[in-house]
C-alpha atoms as a PDB file:
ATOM      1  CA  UNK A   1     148.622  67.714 190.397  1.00  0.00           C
ATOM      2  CA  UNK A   2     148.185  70.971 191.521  1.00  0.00           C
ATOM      3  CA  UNK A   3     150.590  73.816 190.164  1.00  0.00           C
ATOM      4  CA  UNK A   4     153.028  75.325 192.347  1.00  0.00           C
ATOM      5  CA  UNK A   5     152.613  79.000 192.213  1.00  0.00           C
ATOM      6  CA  UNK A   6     155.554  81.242 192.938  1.00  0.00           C
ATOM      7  CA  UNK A   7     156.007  85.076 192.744  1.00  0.00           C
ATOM      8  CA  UNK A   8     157.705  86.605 190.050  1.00  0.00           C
ATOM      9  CA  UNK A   9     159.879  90.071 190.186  1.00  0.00           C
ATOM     10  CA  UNK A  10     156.717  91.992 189.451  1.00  0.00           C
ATOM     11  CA  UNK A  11     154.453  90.477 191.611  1.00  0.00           C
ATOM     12  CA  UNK A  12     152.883  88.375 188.826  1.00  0.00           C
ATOM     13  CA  UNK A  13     151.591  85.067 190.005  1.00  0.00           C
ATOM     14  CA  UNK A  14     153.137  82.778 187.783  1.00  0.00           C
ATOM     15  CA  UNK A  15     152.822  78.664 188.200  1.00  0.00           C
ATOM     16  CA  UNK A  16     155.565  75.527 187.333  1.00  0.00           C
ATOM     17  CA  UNK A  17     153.421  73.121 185.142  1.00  0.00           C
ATOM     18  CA  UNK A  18     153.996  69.734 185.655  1.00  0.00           C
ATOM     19  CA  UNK A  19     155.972  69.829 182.194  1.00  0.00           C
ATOM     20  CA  UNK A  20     159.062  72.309 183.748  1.00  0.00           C
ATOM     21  CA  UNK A  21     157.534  75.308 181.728  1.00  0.00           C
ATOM     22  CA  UNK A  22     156.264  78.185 184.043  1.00  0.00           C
ATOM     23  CA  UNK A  23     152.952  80.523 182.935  1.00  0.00           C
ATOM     24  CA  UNK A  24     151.391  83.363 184.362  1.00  0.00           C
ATOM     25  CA  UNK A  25     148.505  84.306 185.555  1.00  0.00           C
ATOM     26  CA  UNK A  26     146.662  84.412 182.470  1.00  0.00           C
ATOM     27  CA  UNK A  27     148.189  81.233 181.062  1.00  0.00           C
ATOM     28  CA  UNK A  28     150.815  82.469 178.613  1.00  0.00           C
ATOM     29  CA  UNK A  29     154.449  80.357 178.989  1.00  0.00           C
ATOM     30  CA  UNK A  30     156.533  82.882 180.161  1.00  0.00           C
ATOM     31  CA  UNK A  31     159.798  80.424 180.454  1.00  0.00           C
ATOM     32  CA  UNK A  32     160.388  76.924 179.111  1.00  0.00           C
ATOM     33  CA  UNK A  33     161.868  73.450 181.799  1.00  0.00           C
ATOM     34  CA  UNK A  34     165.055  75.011 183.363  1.00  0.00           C
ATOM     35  CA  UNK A  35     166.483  71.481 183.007  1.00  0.00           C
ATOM     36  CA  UNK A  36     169.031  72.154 180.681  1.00  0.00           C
ATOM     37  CA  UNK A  37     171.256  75.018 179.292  1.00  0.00           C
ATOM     38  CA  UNK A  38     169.501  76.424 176.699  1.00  0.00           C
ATOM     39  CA  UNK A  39     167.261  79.338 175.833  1.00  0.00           C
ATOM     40  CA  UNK A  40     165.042  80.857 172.997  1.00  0.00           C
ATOM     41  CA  UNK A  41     166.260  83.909 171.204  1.00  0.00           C
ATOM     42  CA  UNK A  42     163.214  85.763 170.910  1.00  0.00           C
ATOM     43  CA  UNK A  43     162.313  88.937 168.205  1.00  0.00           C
ATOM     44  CA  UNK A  44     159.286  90.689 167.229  1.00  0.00           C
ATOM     45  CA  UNK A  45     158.784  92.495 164.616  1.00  0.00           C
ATOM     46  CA  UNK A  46     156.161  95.329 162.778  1.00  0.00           C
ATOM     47  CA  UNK A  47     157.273  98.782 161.933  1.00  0.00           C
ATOM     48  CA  UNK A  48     161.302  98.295 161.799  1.00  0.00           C
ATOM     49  CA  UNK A  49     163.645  96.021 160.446  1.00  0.00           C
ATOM     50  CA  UNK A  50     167.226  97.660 160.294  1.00  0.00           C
ATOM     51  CA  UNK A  51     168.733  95.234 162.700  1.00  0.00           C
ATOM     52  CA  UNK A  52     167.763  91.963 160.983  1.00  0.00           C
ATOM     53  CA  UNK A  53     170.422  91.112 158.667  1.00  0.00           C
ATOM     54  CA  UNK A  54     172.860  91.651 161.446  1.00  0.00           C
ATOM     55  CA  UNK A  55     170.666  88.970 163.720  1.00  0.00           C
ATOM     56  CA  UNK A  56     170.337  86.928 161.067  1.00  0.00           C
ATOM     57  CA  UNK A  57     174.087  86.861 160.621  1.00  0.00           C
ATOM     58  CA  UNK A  58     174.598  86.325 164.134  1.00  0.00           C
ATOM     59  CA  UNK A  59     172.424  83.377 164.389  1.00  0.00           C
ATOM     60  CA  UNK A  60     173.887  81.370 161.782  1.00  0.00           C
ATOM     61  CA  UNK A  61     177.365  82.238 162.969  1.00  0.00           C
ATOM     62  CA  UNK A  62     177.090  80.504 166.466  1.00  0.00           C
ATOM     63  CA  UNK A  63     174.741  77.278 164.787  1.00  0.00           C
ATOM     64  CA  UNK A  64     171.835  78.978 166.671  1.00  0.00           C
ATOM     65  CA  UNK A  65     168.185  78.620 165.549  1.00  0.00           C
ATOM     66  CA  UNK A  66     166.001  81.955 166.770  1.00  0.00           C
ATOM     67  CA  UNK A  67     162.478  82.546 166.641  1.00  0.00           C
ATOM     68  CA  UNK A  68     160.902  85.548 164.750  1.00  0.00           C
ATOM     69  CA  UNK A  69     157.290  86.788 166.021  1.00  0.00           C
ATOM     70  CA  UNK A  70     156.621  89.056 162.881  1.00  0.00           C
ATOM     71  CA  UNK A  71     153.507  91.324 162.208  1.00  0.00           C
ATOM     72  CA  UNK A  72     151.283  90.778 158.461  1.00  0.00           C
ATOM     73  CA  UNK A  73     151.959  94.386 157.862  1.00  0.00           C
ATOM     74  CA  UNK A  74     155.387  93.795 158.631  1.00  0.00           C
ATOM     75  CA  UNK A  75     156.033  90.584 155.910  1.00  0.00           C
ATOM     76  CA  UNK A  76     153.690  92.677 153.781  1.00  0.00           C
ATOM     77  CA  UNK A  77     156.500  95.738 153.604  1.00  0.00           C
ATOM     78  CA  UNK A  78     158.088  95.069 150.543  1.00  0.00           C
ATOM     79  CA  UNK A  79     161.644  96.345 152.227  1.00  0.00           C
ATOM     80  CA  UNK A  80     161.356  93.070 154.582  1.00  0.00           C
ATOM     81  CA  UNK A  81     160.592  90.426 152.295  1.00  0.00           C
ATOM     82  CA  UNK A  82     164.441  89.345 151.756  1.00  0.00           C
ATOM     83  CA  UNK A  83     165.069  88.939 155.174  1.00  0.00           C
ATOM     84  CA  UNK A  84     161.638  87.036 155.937  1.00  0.00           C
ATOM     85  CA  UNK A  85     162.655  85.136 153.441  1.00  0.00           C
ATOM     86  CA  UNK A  86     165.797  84.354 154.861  1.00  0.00           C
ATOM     87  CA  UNK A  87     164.826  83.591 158.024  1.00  0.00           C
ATOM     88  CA  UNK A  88     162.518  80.624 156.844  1.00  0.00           C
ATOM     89  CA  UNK A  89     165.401  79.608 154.883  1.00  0.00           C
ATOM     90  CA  UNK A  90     167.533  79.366 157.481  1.00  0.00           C
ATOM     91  CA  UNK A  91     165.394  77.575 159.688  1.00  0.00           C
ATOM     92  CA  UNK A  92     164.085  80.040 162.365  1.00  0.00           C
ATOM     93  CA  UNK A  93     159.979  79.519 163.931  1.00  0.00           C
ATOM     94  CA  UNK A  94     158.931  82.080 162.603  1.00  0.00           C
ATOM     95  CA  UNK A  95     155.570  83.148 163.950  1.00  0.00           C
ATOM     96  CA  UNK A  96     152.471  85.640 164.290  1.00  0.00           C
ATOM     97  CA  UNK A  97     152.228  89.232 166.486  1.00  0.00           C
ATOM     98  CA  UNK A  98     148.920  90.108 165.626  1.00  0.00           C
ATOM     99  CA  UNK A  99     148.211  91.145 161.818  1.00  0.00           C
ATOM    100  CA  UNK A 100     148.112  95.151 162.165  1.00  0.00           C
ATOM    101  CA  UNK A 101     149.767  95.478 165.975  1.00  0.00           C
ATOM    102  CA  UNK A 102     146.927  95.582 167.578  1.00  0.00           C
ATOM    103  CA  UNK A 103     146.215  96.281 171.605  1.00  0.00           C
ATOM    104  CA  UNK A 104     144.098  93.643 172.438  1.00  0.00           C
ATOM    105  CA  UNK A 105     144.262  94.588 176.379  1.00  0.00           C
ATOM    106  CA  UNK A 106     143.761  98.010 177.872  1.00  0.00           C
ATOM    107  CA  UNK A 107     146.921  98.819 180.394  1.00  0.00           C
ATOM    108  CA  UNK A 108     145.344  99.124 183.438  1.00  0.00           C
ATOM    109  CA  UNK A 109     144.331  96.504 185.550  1.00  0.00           C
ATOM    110  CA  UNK A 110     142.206  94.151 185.405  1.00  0.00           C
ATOM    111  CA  UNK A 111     143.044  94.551 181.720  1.00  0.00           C
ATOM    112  CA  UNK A 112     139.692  94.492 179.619  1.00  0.00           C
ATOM    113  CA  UNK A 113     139.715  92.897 176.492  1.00  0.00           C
ATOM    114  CA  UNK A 114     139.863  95.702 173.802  1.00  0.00           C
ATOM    115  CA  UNK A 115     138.623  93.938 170.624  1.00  0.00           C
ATOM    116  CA  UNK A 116     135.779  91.630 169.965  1.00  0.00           C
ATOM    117  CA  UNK A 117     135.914  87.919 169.419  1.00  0.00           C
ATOM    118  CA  UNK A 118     135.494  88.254 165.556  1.00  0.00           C
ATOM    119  CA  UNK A 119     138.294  90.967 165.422  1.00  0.00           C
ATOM    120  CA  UNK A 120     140.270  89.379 167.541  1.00  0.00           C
ATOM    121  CA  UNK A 121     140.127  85.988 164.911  1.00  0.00           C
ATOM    122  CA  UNK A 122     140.280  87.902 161.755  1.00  0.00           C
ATOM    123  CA  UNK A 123     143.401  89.812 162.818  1.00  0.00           C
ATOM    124  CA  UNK A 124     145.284  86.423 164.065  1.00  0.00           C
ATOM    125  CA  UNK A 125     144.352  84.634 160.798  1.00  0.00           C
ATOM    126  CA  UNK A 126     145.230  87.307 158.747  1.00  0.00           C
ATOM    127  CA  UNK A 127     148.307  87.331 159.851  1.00  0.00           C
ATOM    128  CA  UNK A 128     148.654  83.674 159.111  1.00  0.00           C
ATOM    129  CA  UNK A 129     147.466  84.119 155.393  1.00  0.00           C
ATOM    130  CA  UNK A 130     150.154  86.755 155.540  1.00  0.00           C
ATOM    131  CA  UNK A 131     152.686  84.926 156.591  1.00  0.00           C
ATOM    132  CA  UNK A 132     151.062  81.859 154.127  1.00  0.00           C
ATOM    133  CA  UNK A 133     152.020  83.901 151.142  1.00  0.00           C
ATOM    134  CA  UNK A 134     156.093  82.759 153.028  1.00  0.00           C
ATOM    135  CA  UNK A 135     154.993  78.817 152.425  1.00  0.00           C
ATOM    136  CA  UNK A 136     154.280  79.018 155.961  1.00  0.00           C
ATOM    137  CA  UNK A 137     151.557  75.953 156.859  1.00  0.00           C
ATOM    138  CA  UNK A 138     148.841  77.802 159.415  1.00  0.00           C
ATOM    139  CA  UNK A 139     148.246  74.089 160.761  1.00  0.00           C
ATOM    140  CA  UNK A 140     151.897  73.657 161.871  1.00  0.00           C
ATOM    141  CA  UNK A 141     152.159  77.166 163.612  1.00  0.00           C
ATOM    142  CA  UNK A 142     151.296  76.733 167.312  1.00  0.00           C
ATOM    143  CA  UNK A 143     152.920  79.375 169.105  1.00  0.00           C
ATOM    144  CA  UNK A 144     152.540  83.462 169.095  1.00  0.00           C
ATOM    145  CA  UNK A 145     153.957  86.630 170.495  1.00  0.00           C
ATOM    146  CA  UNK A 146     150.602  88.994 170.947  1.00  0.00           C
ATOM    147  CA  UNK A 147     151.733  92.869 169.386  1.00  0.00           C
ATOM    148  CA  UNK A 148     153.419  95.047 172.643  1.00  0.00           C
ATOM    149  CA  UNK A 149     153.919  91.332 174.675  1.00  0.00           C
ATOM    150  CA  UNK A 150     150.352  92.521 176.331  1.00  0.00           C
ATOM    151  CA  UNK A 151     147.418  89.880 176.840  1.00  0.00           C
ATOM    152  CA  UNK A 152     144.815  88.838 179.409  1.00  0.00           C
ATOM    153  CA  UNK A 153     143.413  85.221 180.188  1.00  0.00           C
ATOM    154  CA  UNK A 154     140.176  86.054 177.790  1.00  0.00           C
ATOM    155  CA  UNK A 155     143.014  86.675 175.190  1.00  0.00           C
ATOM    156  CA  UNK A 156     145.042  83.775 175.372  1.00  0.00           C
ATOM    157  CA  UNK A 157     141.997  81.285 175.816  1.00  0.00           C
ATOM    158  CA  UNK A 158     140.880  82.662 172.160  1.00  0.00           C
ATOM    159  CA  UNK A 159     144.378  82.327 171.067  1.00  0.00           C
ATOM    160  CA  UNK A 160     143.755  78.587 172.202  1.00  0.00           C
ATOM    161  CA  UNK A 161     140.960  78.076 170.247  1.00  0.00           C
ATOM    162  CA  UNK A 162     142.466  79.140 167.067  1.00  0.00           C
ATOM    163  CA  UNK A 163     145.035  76.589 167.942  1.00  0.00           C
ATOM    164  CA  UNK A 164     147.909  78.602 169.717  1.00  0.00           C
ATOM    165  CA  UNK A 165     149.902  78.902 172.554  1.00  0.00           C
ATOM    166  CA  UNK A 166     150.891  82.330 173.876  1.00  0.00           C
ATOM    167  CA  UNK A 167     154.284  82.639 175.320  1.00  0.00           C
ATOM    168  CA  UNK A 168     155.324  85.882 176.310  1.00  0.00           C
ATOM    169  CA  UNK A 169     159.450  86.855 177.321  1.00  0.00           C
ATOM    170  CA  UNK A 170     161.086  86.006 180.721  1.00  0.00           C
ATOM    171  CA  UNK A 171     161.271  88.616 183.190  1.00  0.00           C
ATOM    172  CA  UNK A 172     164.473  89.563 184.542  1.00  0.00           C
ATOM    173  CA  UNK A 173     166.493  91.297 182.171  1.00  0.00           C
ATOM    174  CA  UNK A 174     166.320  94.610 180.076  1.00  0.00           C
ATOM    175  CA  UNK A 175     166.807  93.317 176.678  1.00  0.00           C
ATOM    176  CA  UNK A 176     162.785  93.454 176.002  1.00  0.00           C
ATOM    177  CA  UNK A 177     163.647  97.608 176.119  1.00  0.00           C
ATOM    178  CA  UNK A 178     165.602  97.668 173.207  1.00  0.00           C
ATOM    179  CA  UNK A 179     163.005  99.176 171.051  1.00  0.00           C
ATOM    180  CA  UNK A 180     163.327 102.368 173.049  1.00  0.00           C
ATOM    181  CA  UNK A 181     164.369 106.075 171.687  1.00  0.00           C
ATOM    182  CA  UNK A 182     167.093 107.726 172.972  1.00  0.00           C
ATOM    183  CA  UNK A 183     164.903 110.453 174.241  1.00  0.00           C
ATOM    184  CA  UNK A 184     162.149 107.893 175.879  1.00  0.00           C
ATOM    185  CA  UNK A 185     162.545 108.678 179.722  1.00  0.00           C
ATOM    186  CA  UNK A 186     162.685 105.000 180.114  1.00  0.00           C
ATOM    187  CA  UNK A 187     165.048 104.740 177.558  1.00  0.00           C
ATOM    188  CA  UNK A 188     168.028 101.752 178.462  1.00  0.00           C
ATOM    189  CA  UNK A 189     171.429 102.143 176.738  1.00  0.00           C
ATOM    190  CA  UNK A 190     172.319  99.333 174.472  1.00  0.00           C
ATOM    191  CA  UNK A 191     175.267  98.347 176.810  1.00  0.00           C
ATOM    192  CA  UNK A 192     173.628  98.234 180.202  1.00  0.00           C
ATOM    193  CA  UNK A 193     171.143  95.663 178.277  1.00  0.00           C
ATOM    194  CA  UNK A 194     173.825  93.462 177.406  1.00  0.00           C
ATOM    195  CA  UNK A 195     174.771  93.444 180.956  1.00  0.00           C
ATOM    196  CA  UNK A 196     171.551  92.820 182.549  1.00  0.00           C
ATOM    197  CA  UNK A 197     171.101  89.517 180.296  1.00  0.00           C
ATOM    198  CA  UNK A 198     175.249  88.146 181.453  1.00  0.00           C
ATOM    199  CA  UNK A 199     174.314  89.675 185.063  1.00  0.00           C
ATOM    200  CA  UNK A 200     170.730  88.201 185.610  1.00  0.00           C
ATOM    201  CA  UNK A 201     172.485  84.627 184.262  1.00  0.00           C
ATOM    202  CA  UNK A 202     175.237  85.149 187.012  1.00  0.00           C
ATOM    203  CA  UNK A 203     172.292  85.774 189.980  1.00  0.00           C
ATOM    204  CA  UNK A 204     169.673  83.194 189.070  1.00  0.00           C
ATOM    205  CA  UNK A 205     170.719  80.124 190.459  1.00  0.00           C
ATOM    206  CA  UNK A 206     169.035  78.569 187.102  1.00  0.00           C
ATOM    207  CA  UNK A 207     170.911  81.243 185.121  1.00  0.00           C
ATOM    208  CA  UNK A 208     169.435  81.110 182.037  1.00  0.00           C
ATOM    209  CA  UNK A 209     167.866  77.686 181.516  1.00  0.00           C
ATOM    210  CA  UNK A 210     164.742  77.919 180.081  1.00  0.00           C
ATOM    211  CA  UNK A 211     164.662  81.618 179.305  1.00  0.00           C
ATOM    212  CA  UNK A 212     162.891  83.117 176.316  1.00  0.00           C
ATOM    213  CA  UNK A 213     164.951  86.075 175.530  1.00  0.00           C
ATOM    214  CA  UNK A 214     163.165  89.433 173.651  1.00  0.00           C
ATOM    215  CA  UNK A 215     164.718  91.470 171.535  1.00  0.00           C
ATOM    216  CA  UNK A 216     163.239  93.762 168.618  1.00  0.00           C
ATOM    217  CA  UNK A 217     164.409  93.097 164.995  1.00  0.00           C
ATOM    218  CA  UNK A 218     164.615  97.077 164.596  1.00  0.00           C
ATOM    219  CA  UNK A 219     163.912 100.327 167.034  1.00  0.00           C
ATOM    220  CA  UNK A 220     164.239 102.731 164.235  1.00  0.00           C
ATOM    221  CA  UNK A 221     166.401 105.888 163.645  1.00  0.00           C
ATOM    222  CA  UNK A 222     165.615 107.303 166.828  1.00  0.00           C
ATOM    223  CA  UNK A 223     168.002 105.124 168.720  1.00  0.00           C
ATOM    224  CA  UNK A 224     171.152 105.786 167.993  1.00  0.00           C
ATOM    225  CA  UNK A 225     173.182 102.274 169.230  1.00  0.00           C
ATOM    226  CA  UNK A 226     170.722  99.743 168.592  1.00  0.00           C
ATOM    227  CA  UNK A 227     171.109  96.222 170.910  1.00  0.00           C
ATOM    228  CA  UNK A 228     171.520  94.150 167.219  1.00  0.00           C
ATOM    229  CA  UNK A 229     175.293  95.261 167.149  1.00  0.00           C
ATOM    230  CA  UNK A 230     176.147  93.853 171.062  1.00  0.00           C
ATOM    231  CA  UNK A 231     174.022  90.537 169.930  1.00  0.00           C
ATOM    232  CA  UNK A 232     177.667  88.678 168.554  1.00  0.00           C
ATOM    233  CA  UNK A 233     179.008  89.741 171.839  1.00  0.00           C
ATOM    234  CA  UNK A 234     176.215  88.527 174.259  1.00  0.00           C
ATOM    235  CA  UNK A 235     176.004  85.225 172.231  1.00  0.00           C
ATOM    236  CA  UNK A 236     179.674  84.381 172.584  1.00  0.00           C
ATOM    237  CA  UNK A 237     179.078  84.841 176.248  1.00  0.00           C
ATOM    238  CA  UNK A 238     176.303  82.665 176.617  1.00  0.00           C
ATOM    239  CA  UNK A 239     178.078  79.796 174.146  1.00  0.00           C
ATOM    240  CA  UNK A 240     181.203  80.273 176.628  1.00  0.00           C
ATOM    241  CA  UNK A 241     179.070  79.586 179.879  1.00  0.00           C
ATOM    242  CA  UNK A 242     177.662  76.730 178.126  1.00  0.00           C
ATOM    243  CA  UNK A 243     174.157  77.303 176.677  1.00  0.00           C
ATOM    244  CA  UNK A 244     172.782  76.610 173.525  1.00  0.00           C
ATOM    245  CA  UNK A 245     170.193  78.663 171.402  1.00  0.00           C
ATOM    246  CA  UNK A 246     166.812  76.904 170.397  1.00  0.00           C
ATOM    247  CA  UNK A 247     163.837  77.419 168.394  1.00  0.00           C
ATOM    248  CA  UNK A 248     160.390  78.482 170.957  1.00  0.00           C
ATOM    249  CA  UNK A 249     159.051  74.783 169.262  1.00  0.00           C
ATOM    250  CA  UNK A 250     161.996  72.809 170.929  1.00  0.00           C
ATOM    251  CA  UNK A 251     162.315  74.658 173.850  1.00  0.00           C
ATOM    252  CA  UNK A 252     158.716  74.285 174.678  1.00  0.00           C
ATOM    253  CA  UNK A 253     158.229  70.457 172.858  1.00  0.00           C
ATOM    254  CA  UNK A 254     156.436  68.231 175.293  1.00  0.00           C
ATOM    255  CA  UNK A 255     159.338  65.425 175.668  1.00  0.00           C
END
């Protein structure tokens, strides 16, 4: 059966699989079936970490089950060991970002692949040995957040070959821009992205079924009210309107 393509906010042609899930135009799953009330707590991370013990609380406060995206430089920093560890323990996916952060895709349209095939392969599995060294099986992990959410078809087809799926956040709400500083001109106060996740859930006549929800486990010192201390807030929300939070595996399983 043929897709059905539809338009997204940004003008991204993005198509329903015959599964409920919805990709883009390079084939990453950008938002699971909207079938039910549920959603995948989504959070990358490579240079920071200050907000994950706070997340990590969260989660197992509300009986959620996240998914962490996390960099081999990042499980490598001695600092964020204890709460990589934790997060396994808990039972969170956690996942690769690309070993070192790289930019696989330049910015500008039509996106030209950046690295080679080989780098491209080296840097993906060695971030799997890294995050091997956590007891985490490379054979069992098939999904991956690329470093800065930023891909192109050439990209994810590779990613496929090494066994992966790339899924990439829903559009629609700010919360992927709390890794901002204060000073960025872009820069999105903590509270107004708590408000554009309950506000796009109030407009969409899906709400939030099916959404894979961003967030950053830290932004650094140079943002002052970091989103990690609304998270409680935004969660009790949600669990009041009725969703629940799962893992990217569930919320993508074939069923």
């Amino acid at each position: 059966m043929r897709p059905l393509v539809l338009a997204c906010a940004l003008g991204v042609a993005v198509s329903a699989a015959s599964d409920g899930t919805t990709r883009d135009d390079d084939g990453a799953v950008i938002r699971g079936s909207r079938d039910a009330r549920r959603l995948a707590l989504v959070f990358t991370g490579h240079e920071f970490a200050e907000g994950m013990p706070t997340i990590l609380d969260e989660l197992r406060r509300v009986g959620a089950r996240g998914s962490f995206f996390l960099t081999g430089d990042f499980v490598r920093t001695p600092a964020f060991v204890p709460d990589v560890r934790r997060a396994i323990a808990d039972g969170h996916y956690v996942g690769p970002h690309s070993d070192r952060h790289l930019l696989y895709a330049g910015w500008d349209a039509p996106k030209p692949t950046l690295v080679s095939r080989a780098e491209f392969d080296r840097d993906v599995r060695d971030n799997l040995s890294a995050l091997g060294a956590f007891g985490i099986d490379a054979a069992r992990v098939t999904y991956w957040m690329p470093s800065y959410e930023w891909y192109n078809a050439e990209i994810v087809e590779w990613a496929a070959d090494l066994g992966l799926t790339t899924v990439d956040f829903t559009r629609g709400t700010r919360a992927n821009a709390d890794y901002m500083a204060d000073t960025d001109p872009k820069f999105v106060p903590s509270a107004r992205i708590a408000e554009s996740i309950l506000d796009y859930e109030r407009r969409d006549p899906d709400g939030l079924n099916g959404f894979i929800l961003l967030m950053h486990v830290g932004a650094g010192p140079a943002r002052r009210e970091p989103l990690h201390l609304r998270l409680g807030g935004v969660l009790d929300e949600l669990r009041r309107r009725g969703y629940r939070f799962v893992g990217i595996d569930e919320l993508l399983a074939t069923r």
